[in-house]
Protein backbone atom coordinates (compact mmCIF):
# COMPACT_ATOMS: atom_id res chain seq x y z
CA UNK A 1 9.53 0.84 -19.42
CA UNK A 2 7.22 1.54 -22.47
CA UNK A 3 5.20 4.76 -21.07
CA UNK A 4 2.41 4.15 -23.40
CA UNK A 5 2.26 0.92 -21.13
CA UNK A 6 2.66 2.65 -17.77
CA UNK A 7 -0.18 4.77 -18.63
CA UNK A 8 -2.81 1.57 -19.46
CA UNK A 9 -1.93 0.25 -16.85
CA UNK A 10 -1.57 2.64 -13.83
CA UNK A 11 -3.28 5.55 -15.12
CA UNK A 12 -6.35 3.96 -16.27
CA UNK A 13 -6.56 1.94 -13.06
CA UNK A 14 -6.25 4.61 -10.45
CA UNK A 15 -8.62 7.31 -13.17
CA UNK A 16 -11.01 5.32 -14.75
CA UNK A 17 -11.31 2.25 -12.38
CA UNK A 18 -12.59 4.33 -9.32
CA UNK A 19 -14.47 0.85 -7.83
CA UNK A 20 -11.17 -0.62 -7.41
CA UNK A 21 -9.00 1.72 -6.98
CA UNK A 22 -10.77 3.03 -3.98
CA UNK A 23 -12.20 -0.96 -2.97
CA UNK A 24 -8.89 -1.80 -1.47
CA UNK A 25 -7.40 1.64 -1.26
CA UNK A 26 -4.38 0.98 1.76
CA UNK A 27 -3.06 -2.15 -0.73
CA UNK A 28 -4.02 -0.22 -4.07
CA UNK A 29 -2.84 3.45 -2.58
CA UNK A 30 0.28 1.96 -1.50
CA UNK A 31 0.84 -0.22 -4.96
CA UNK A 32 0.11 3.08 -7.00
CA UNK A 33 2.89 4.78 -4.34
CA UNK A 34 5.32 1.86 -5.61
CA UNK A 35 5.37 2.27 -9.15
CA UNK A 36 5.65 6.11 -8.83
CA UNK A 37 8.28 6.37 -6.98
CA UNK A 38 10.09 2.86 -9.18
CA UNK A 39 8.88 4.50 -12.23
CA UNK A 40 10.41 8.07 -11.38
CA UNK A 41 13.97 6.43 -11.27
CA UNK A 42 13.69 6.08 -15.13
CA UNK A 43 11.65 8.40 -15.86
CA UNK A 44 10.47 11.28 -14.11
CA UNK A 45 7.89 12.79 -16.54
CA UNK A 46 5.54 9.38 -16.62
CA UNK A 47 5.87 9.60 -13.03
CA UNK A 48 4.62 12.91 -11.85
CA UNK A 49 1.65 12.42 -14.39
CA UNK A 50 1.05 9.43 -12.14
CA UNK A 51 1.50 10.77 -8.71
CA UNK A 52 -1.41 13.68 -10.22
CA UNK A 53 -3.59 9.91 -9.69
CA UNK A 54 -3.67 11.85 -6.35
CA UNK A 55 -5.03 15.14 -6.77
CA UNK A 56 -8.55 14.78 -6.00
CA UNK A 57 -7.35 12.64 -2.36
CA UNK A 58 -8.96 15.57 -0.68
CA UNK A 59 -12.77 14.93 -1.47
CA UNK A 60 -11.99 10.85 -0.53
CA UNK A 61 -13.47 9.60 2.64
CA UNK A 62 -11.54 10.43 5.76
CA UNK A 63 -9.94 6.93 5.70
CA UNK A 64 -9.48 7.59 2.78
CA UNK A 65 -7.58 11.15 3.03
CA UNK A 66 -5.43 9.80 5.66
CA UNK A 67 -3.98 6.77 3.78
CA UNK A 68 -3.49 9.18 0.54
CA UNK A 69 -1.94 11.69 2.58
CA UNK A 70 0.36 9.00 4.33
CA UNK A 71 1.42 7.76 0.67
CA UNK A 72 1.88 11.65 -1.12
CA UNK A 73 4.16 12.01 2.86
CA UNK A 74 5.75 9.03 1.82
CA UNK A 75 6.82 10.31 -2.14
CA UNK A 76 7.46 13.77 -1.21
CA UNK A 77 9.69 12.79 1.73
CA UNK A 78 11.71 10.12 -0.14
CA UNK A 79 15.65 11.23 -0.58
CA UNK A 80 15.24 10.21 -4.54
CA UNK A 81 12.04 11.20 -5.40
CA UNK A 82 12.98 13.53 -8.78
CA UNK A 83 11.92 17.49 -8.71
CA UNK A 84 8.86 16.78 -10.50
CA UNK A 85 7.44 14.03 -8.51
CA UNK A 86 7.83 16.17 -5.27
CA UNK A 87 6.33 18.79 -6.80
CA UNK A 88 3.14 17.32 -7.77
CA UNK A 89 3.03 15.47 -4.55
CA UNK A 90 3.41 19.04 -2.72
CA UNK A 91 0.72 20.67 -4.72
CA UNK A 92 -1.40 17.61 -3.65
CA UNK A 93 -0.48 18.10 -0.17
CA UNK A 94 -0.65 21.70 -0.05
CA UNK A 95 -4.82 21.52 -1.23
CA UNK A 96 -5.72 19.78 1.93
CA UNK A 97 -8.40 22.64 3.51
């Protein structure tokens, strides 16, 4: 619940840990999809500046692309995903070309 927490661990993962995070991106993509929206039930702000883990999904691979855009479908289409989550996740959506 500590954000200071959330932030070492699933920040840092999905920014500065780009060989994982991308190694086994359908189990990682989904797992980063998990805490978001979990993490957005308690607090939205820690969550959005998660779900912005996703902003660059459009210069991924095309496997890639399709399993971020499948997870940022899957946040922004969830009935209790908080104003700012859906937000980010539309911005993210909304920058595919």
């Amino acid at each position: 619940t500590n954000p200071n927490k959330i932030y070492s661990l699933h920040a840092t993962f999905a920014g500065s840990n780009p060989f994982r995070f991308h190694g086994d991106y359908q189990k990682t993509y989904a797992w980063l999809t998990d805490a978001i929206l979990d993490i957005d039930q308690r607090n939205p702000q820690v969550a959005s500046r998660l779900a912005t883990s996703f902003n660059d999904w459009t210069k991924w691979s095309a496997e890639q692309q399709k399993v971020a855009e499948e997870q940022l479908l899957r946040i922004k289409n969830d009935p209790k995903t908080s104003k700012n989550v859906y937000e980010i996740a539309d911005r993210a959506l909304g920058m595919k070309l």
